[in-house]
N, C-alpha and C. Protein backbone atom coordinates (compact mmCIF):
# COMPACT_ATOMS: atom_id res chain seq x y z
N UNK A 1 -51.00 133.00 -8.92
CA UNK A 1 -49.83 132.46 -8.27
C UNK A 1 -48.61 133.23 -8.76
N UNK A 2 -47.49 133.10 -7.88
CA UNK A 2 -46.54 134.49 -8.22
C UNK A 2 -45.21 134.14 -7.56
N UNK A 3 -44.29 134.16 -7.56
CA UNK A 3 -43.08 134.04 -6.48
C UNK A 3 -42.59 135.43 -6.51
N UNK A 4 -42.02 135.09 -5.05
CA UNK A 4 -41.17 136.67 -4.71
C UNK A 4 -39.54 135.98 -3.73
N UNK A 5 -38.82 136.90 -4.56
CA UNK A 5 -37.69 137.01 -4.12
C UNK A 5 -36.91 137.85 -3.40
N UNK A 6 -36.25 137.78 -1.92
CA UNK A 6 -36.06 138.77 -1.36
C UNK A 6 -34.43 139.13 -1.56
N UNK A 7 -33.77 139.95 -1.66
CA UNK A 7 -32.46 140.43 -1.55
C UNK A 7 -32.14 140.88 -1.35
N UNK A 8 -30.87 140.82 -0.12
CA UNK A 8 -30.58 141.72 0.81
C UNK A 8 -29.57 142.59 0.12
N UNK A 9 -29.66 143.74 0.22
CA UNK A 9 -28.40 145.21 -0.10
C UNK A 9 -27.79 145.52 0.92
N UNK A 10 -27.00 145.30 1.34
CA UNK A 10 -25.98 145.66 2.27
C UNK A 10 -24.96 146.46 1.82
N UNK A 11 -24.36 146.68 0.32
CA UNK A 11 -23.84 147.50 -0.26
C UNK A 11 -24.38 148.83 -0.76
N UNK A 12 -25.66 148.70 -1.10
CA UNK A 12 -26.64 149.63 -1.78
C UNK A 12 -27.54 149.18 -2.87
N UNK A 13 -27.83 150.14 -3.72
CA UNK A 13 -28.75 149.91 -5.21
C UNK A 13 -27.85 150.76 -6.46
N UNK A 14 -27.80 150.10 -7.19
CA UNK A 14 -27.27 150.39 -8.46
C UNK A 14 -28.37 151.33 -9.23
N UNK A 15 -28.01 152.85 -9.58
CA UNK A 15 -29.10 153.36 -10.39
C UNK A 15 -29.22 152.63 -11.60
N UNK A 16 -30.80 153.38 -11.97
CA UNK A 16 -31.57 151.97 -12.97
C UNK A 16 -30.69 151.99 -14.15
N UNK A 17 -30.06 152.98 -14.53
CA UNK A 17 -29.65 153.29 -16.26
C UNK A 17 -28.63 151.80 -16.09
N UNK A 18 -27.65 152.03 -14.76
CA UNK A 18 -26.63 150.74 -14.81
C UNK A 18 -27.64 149.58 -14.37
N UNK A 19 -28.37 149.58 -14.21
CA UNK A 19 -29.18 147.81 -14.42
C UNK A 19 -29.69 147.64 -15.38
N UNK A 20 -30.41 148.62 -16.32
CA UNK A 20 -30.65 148.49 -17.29
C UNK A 20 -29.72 147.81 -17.82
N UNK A 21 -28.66 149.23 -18.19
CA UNK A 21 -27.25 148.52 -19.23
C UNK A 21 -26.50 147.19 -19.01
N UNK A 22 -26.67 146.75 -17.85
CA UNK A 22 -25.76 145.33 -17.22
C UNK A 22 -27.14 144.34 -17.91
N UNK A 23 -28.13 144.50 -17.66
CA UNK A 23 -29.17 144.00 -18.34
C UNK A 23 -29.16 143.56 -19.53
N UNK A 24 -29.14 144.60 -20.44
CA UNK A 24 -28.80 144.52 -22.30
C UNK A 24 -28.14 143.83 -22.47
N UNK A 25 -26.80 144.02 -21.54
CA UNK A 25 -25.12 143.60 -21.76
C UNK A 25 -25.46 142.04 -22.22
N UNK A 26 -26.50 141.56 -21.39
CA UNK A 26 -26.82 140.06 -21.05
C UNK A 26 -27.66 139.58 -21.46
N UNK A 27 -28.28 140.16 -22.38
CA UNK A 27 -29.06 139.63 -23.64
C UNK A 27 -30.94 139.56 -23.41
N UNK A 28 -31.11 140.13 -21.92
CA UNK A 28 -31.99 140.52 -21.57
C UNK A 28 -33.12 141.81 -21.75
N UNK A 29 -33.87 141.73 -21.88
CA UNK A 29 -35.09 142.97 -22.12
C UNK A 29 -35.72 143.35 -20.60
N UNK A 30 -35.59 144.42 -20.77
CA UNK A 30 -36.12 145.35 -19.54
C UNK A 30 -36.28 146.41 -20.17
N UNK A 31 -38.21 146.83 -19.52
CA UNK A 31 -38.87 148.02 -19.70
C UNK A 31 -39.40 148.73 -18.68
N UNK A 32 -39.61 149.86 -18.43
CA UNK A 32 -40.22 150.48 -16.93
C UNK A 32 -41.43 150.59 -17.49
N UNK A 33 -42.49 150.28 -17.09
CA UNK A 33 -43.61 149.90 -16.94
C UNK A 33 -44.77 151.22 -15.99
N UNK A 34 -44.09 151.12 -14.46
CA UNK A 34 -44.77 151.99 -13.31
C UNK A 34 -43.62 152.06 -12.68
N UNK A 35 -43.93 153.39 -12.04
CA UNK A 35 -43.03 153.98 -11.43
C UNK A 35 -43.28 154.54 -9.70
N UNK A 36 -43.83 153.84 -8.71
CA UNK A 36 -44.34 154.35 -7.83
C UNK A 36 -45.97 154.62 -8.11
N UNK A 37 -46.38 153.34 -8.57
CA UNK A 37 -47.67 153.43 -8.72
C UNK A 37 -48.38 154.49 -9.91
N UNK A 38 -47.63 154.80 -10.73
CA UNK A 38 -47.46 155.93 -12.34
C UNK A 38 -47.03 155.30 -13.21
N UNK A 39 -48.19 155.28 -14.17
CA UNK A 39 -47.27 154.31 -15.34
C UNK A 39 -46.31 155.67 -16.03
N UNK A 40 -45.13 154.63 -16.61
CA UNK A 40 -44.25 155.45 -17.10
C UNK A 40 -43.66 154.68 -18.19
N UNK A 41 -42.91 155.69 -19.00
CA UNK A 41 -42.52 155.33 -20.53
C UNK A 41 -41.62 154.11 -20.17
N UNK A 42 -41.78 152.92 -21.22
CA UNK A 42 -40.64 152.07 -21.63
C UNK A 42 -39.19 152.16 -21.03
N UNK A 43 -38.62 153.31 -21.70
CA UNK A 43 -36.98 153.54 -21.16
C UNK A 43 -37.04 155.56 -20.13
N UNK A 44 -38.39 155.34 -19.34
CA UNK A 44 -37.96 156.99 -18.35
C UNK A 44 -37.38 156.10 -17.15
N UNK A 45 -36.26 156.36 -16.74
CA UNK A 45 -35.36 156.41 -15.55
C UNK A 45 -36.03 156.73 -14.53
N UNK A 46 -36.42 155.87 -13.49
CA UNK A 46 -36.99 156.44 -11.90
C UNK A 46 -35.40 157.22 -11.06
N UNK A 47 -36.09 157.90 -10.15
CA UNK A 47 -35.21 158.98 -9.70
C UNK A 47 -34.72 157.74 -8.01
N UNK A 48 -33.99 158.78 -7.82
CA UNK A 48 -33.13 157.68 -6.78
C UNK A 48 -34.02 157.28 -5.38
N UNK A 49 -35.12 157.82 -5.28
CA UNK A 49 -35.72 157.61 -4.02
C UNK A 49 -37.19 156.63 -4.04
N UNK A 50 -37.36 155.87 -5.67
CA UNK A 50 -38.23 155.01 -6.04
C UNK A 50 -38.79 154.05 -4.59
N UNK A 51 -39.54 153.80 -4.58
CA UNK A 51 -40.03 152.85 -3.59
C UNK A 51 -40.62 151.65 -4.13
N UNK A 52 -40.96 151.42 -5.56
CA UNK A 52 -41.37 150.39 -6.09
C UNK A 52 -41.87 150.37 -7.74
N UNK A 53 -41.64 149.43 -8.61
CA UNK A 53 -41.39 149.56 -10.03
C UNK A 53 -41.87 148.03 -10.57
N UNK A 54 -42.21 148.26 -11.75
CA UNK A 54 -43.03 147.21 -12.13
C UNK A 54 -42.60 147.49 -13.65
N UNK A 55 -41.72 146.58 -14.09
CA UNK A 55 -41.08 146.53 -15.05
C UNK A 55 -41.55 145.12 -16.38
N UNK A 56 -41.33 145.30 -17.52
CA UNK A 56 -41.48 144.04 -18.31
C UNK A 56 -40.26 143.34 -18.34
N UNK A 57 -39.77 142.33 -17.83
CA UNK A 57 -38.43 141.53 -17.85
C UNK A 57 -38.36 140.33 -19.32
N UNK A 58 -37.88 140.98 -20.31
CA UNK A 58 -38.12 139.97 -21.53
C UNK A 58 -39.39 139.04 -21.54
N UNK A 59 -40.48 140.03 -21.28
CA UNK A 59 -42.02 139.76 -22.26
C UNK A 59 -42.97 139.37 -20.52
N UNK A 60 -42.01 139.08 -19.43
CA UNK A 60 -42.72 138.81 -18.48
C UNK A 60 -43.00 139.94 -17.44
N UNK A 61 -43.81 140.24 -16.57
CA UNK A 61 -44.30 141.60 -15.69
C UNK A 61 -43.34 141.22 -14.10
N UNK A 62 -42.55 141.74 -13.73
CA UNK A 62 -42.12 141.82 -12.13
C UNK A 62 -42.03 143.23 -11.38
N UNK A 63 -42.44 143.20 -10.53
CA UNK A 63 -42.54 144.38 -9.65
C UNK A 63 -41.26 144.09 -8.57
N UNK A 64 -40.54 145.23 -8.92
CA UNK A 64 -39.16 145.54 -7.70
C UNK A 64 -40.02 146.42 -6.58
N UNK A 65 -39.93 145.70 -4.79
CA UNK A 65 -39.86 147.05 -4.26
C UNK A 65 -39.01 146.79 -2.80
N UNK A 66 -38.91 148.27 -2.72
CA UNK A 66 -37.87 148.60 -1.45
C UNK A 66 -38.26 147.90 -0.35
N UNK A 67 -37.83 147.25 0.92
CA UNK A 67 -38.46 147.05 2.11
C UNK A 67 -37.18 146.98 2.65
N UNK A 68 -37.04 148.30 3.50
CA UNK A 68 -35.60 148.58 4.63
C UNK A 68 -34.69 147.97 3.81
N UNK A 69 -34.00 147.32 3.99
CA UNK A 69 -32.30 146.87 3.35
C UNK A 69 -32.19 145.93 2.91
N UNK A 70 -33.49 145.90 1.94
CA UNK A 70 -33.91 144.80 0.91
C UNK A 70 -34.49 145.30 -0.15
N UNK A 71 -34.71 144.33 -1.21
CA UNK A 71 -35.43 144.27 -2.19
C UNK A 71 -36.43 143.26 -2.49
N UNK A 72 -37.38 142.84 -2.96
CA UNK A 72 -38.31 142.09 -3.31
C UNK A 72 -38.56 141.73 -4.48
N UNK A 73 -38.53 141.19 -5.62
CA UNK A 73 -38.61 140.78 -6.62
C UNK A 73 -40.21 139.95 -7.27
N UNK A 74 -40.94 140.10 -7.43
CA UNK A 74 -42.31 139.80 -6.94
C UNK A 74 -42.70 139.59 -8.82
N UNK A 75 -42.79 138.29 -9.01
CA UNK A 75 -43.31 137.71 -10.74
C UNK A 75 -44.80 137.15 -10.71
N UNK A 76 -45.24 137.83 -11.51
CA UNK A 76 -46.69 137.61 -11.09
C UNK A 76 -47.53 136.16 -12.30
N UNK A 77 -46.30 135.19 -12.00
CA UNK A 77 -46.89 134.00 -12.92
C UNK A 77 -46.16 132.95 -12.11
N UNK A 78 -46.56 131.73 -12.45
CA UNK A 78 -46.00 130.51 -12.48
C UNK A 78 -44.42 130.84 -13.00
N UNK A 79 -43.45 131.01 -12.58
CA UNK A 79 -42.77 131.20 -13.49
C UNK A 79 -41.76 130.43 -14.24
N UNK A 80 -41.85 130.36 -15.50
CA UNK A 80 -41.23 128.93 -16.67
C UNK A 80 -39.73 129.55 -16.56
N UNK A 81 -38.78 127.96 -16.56
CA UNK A 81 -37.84 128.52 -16.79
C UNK A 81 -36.83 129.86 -16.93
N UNK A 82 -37.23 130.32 -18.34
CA UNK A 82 -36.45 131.66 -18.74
C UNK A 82 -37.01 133.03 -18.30
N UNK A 83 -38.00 133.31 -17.22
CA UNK A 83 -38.58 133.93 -16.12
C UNK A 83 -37.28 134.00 -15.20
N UNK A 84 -37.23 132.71 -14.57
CA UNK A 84 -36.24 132.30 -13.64
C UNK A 84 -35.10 132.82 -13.80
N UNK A 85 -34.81 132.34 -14.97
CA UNK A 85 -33.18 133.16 -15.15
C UNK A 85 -33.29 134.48 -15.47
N UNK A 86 -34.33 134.95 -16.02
CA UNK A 86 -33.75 136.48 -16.44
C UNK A 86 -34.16 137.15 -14.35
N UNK A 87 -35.20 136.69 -13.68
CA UNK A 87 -35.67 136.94 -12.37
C UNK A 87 -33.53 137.08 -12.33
N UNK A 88 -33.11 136.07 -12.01
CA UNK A 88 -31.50 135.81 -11.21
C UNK A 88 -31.07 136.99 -11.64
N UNK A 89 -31.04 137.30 -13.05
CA UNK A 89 -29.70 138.68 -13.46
C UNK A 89 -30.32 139.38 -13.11
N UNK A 90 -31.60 140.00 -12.97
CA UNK A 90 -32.19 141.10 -12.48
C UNK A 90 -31.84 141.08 -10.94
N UNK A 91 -31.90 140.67 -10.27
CA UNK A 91 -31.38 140.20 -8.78
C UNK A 91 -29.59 140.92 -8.93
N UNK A 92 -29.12 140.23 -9.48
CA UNK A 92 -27.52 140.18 -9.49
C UNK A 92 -27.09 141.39 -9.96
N UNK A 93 -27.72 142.44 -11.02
CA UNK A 93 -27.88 143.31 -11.29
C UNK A 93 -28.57 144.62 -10.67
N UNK A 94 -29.20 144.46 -9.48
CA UNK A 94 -29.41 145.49 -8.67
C UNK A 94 -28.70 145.57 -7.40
N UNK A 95 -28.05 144.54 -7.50
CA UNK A 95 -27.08 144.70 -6.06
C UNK A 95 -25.73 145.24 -6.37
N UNK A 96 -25.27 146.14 -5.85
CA UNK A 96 -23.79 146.96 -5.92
C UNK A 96 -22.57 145.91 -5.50
């Protein structure tokens, strides 16, 4: 069981280094995990044309991916509480 969250970009996408950093700012953990179906190091930066990423969000697994002038947010648990909220800043943090 899993929830997914959709969010619309109508402004754009924030490159990852600034979601990362707005991330930290907020007391949150984020790791890159996969990168377009490639696992990839902890802190390697996907390049601007990513189509989908699967990150550790403070100890929990979510997969970001593109769909036209959206995003998807996709947690692959029940998700408790502090899932939820770190899910929101990650949301609030990829939108420009």
């Amino acid at each position: 069981m899993g929830t997914t969250r959709r969010i619309p970009c109508q402004h754009g996408i924030r490159e990852w280094s600034a979601i990362a950093s707005r991330l930290a700012a907020s007391g949150i953990d984020v790791q890159m995990r996969m990168i377009d179906g490639q696992l990839a190091l902890p802190d390697e930066v996907p390049g601007d044309d990513w189509r989908e990423l699967r990150v550790s969000l403070s100890g929990w697994m979510v997969t970001i991916r593109r769909d036209g002038s959206a995003l998807e947010l996709v947690s692959w648990a029940d998700p408790p509480s502090e899932l939820q909220s770190a899910v929101a800043a990650l949301a609030n943090a990829l939108i420009d």
